[in-house]
N, C-alpha and C. Protein backbone atom coordinates (compact mmCIF):
# COMPACT_ATOMS: atom_id res chain seq x y z
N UNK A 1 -57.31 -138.39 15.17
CA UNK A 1 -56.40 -137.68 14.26
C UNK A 1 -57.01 -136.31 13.95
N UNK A 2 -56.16 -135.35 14.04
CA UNK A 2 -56.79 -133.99 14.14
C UNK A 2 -57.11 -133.65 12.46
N UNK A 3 -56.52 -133.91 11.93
CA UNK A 3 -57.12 -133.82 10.30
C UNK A 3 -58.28 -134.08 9.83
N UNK A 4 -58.75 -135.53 10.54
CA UNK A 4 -60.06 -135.93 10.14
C UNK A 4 -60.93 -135.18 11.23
N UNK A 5 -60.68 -134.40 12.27
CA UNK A 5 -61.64 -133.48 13.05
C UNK A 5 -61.85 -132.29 12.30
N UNK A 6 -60.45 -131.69 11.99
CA UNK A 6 -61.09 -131.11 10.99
C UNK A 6 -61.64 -131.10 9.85
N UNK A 7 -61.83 -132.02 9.13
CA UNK A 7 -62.08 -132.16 7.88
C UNK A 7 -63.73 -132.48 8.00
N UNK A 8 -64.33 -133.07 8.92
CA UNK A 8 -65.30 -133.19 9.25
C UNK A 8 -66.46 -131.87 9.67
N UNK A 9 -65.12 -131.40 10.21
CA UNK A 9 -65.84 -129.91 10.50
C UNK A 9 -66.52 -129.31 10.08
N UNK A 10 -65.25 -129.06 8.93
CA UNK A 10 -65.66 -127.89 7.45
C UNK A 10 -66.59 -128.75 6.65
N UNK A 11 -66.26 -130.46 6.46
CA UNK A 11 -67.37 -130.46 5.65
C UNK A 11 -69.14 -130.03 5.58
N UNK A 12 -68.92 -129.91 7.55
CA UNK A 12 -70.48 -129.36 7.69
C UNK A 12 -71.18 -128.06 7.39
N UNK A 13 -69.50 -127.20 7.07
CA UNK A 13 -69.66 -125.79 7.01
C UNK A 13 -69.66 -125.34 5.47
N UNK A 14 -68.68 -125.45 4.67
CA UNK A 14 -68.45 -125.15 3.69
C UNK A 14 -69.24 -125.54 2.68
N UNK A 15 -68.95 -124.29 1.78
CA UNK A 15 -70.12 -124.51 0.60
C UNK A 15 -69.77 -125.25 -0.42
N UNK A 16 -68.27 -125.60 -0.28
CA UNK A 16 -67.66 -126.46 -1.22
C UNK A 16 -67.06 -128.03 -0.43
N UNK A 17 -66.50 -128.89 -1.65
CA UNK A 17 -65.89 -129.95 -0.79
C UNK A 17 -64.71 -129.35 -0.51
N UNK A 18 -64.22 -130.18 0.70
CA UNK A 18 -62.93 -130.09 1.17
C UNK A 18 -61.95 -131.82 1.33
N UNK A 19 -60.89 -131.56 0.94
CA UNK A 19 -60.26 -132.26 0.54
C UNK A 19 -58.60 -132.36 1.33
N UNK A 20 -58.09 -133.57 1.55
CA UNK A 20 -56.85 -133.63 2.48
C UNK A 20 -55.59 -134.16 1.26
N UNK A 21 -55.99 -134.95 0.52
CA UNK A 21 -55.30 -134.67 -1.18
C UNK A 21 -56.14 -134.25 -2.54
N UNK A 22 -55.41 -133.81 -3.05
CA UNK A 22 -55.85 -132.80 -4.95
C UNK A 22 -56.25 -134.71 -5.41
N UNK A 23 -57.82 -134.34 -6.06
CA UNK A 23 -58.34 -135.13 -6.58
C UNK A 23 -57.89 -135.01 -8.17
N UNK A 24 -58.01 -136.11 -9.16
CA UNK A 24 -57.25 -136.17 -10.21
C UNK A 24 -58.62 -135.52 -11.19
N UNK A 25 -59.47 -135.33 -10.63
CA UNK A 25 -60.88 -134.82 -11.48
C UNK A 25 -61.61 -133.75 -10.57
N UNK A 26 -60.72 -132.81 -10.24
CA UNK A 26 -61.62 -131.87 -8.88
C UNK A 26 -62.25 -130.76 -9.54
N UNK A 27 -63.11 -130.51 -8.61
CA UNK A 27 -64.39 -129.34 -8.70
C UNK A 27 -64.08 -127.85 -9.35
N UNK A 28 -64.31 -127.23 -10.10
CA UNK A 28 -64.19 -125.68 -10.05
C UNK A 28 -63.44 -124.86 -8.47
N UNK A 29 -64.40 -125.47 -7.43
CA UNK A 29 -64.02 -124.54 -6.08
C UNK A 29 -63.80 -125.63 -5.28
N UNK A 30 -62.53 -125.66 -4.34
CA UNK A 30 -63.03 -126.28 -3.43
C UNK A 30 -61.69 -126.22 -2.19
N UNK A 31 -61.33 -126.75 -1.57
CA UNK A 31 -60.52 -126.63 -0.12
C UNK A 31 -59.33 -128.01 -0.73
N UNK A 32 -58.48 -127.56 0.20
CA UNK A 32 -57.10 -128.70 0.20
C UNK A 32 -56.54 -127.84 1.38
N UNK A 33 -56.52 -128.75 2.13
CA UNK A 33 -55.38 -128.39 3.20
C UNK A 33 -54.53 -129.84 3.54
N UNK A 34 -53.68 -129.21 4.53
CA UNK A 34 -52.57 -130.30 5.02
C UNK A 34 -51.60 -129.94 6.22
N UNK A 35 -51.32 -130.85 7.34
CA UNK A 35 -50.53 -130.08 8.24
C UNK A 35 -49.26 -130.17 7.91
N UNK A 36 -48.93 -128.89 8.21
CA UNK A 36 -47.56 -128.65 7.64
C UNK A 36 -46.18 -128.48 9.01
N UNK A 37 -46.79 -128.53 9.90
CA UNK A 37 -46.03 -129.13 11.09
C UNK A 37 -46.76 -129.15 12.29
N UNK A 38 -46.08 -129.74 13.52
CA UNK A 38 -46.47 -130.40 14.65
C UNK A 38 -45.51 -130.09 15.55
N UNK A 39 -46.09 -130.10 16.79
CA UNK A 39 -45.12 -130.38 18.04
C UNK A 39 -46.15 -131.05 19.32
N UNK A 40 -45.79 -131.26 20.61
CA UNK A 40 -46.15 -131.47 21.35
C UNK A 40 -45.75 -131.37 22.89
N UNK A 41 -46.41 -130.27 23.57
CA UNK A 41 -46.00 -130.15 25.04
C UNK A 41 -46.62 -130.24 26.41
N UNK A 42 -46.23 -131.01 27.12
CA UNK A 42 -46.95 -131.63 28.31
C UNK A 42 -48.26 -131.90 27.74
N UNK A 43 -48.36 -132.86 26.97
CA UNK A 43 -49.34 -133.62 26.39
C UNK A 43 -50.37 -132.09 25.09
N UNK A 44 -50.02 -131.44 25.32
CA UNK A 44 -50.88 -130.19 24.36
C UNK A 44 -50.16 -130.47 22.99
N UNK A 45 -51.25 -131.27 22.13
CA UNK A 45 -50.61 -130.62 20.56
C UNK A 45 -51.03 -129.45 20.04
N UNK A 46 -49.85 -128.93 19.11
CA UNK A 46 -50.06 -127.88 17.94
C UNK A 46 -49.50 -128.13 17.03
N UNK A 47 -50.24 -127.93 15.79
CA UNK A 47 -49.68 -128.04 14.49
C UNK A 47 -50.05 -126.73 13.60
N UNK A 48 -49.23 -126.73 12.78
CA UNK A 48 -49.56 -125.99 11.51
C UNK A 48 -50.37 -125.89 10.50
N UNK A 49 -51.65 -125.61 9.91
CA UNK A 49 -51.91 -126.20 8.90
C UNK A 49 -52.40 -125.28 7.98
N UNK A 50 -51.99 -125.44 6.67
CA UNK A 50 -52.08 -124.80 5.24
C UNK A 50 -53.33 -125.41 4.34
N UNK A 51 -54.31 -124.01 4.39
CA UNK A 51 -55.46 -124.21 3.82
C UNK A 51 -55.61 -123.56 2.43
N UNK A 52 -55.86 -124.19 1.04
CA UNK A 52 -55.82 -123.56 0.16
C UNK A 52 -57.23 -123.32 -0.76
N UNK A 53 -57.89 -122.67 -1.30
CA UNK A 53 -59.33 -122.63 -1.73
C UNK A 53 -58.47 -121.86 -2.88
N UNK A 54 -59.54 -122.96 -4.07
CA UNK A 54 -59.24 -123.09 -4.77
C UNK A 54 -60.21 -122.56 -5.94
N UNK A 55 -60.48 -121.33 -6.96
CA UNK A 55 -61.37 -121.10 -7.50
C UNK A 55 -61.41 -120.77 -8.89
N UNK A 56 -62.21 -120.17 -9.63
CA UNK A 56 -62.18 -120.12 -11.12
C UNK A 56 -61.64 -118.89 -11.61
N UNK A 57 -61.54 -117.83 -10.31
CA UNK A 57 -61.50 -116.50 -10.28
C UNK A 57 -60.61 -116.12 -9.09
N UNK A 58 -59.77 -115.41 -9.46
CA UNK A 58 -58.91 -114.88 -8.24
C UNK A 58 -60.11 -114.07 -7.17
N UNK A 59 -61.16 -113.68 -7.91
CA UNK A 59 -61.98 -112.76 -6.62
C UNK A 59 -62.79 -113.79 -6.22
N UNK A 60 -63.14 -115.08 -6.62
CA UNK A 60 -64.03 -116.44 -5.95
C UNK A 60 -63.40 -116.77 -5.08
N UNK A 61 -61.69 -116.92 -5.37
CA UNK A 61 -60.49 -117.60 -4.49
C UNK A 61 -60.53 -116.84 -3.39
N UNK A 62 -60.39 -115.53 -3.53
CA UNK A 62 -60.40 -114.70 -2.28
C UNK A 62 -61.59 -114.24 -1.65
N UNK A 63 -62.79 -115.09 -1.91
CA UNK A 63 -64.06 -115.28 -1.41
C UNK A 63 -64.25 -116.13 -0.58
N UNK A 64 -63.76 -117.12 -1.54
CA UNK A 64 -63.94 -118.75 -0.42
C UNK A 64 -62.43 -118.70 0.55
N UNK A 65 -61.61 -118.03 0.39
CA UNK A 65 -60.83 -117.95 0.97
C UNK A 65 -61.57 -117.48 2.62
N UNK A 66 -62.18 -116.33 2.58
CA UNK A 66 -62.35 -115.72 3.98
C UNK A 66 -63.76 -116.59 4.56
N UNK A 67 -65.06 -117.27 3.58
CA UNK A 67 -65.34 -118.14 4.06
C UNK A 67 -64.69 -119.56 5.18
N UNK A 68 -63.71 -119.69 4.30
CA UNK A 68 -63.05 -120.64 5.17
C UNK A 68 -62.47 -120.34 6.57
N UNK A 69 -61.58 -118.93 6.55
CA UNK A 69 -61.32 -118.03 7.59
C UNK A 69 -62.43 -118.14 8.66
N UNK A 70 -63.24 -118.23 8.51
CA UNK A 70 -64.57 -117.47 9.28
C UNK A 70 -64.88 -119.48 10.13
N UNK A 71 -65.46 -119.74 8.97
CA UNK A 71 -65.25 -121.70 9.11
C UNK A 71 -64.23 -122.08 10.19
N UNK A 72 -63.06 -121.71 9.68
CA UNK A 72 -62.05 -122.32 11.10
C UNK A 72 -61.97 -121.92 12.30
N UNK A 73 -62.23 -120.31 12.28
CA UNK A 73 -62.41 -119.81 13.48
C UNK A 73 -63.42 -120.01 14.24
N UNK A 74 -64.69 -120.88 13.50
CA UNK A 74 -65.43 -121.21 14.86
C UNK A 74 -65.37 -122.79 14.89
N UNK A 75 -64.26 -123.30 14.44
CA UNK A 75 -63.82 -124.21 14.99
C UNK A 75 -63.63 -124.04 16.65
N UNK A 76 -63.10 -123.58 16.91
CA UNK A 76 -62.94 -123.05 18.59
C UNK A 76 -64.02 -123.71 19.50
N UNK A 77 -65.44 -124.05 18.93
CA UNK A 77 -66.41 -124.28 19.76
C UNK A 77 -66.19 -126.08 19.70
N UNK A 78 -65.25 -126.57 19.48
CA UNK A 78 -65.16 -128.08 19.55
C UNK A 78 -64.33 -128.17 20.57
N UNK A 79 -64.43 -129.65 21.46
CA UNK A 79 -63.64 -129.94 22.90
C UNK A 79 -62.25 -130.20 22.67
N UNK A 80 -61.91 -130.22 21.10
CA UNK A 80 -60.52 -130.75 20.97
C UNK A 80 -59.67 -129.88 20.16
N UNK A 81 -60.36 -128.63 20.52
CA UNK A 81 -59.54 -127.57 19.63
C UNK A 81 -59.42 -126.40 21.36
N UNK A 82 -58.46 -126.21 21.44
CA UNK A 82 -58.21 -124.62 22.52
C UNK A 82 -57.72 -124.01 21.99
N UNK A 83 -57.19 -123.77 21.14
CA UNK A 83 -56.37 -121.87 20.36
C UNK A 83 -56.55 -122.61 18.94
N UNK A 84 -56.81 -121.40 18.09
CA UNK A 84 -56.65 -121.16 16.77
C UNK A 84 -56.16 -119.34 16.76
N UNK A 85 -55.20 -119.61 15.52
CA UNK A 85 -54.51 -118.15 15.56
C UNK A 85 -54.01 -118.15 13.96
N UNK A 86 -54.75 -117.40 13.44
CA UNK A 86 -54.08 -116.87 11.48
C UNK A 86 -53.01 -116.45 11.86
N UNK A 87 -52.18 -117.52 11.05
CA UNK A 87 -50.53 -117.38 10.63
C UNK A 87 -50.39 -116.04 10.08
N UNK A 88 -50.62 -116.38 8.73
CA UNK A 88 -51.24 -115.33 7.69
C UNK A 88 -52.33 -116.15 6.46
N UNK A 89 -52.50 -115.70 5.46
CA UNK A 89 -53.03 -115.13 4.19
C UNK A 89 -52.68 -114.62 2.84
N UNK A 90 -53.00 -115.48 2.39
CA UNK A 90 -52.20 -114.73 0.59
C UNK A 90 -52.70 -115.20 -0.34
N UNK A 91 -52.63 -114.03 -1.38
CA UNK A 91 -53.10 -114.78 -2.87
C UNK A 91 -51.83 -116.03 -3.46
N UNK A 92 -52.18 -117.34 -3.28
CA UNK A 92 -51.19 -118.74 -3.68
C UNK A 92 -51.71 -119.12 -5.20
N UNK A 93 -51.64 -118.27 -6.13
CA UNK A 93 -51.89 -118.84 -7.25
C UNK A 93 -51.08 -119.74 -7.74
N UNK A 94 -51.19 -120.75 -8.74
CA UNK A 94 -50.92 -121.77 -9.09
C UNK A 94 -50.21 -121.31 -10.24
N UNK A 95 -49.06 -120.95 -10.56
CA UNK A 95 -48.68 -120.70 -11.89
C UNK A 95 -48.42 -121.88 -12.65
N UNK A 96 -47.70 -123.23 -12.75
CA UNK A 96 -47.89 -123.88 -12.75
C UNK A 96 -48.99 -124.68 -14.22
N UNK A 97 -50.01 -124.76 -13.37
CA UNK A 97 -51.45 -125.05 -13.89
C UNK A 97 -52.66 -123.88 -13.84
N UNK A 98 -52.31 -122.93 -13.81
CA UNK A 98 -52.90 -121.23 -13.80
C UNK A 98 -53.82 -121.56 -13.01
N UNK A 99 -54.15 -121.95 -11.87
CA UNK A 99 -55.38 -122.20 -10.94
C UNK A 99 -55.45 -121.27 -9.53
N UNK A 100 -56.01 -120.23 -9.89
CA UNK A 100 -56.48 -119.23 -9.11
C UNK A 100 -56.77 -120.03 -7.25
N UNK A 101 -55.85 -119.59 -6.41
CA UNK A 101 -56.06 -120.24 -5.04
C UNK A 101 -56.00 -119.29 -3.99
N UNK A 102 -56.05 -119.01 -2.78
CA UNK A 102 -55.14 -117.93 -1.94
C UNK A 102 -54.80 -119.56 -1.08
N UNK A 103 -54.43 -119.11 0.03
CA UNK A 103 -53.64 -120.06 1.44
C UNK A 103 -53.92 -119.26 2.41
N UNK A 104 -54.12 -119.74 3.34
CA UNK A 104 -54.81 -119.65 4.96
C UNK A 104 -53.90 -120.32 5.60
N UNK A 105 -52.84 -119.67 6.36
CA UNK A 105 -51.89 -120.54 7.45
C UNK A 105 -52.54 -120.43 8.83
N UNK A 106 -52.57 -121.31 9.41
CA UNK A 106 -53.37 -121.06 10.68
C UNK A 106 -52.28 -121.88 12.07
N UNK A 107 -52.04 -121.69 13.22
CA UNK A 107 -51.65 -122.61 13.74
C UNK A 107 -52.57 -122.68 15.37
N UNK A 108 -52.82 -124.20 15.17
CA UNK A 108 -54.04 -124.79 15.66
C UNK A 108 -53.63 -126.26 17.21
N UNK A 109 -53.70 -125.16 17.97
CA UNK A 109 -53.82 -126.41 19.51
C UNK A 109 -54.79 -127.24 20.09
N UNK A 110 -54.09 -128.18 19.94
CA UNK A 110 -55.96 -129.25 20.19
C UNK A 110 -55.36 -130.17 21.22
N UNK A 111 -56.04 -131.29 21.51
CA UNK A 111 -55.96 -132.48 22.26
C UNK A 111 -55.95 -133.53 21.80
């Protein structure tokens, strides 16, 4: 399952935890992503996936934000990843629950 490849990934990379659901007691900083779509051709998957870092400070958010950037892109050096390509990028604050985040869209071809 490509979620738990990645999730494994980043956990080796990142300076924070990363997370595939919002914990009911979570950290100051930390990652949530989720794929947000899929396809599949002549056996090649790609999916979508929406990465959000999450911080105390809109300038932490947009810190750990490009950490993570940097994190996924050398994802590339694993056998089950062949293209990674930034969707885009944005400040995703939480109005909501005022929780300072950006989002990292990435869309990601693996095996």
């Amino acid at each position: 399952m490509i979620e738990i490849t990645i999730k494994q990934f980043l956990d080796g990379q990142m300076s924070v935890p990363v997370f595939l659901e919002k914990q009911s007691n979570s950290p100051k900083r930390f990652i949530l992503f989720e794929k947000t779509s899929g396809t599949k051709k002549n056996h090649i998957k790609s999916g979508t996936f929406a990465f959000q870092s999450y911080a105390e400070s809109m300038y932490e958010a947009a810190t750990l934000n490009e950490e993570l950037k940097e994190a996924i892109e050398n994802m590339i050096q694993l056998d089950e990843i062949s293209n990674i390509s930034l969707n885009s990028d944005y400040n995703f604050t939480d109005t909501e629950t005022k929780q300072y985040r950006y989002q990292a869209v990435f869309d990601i071809t693996y095996y």
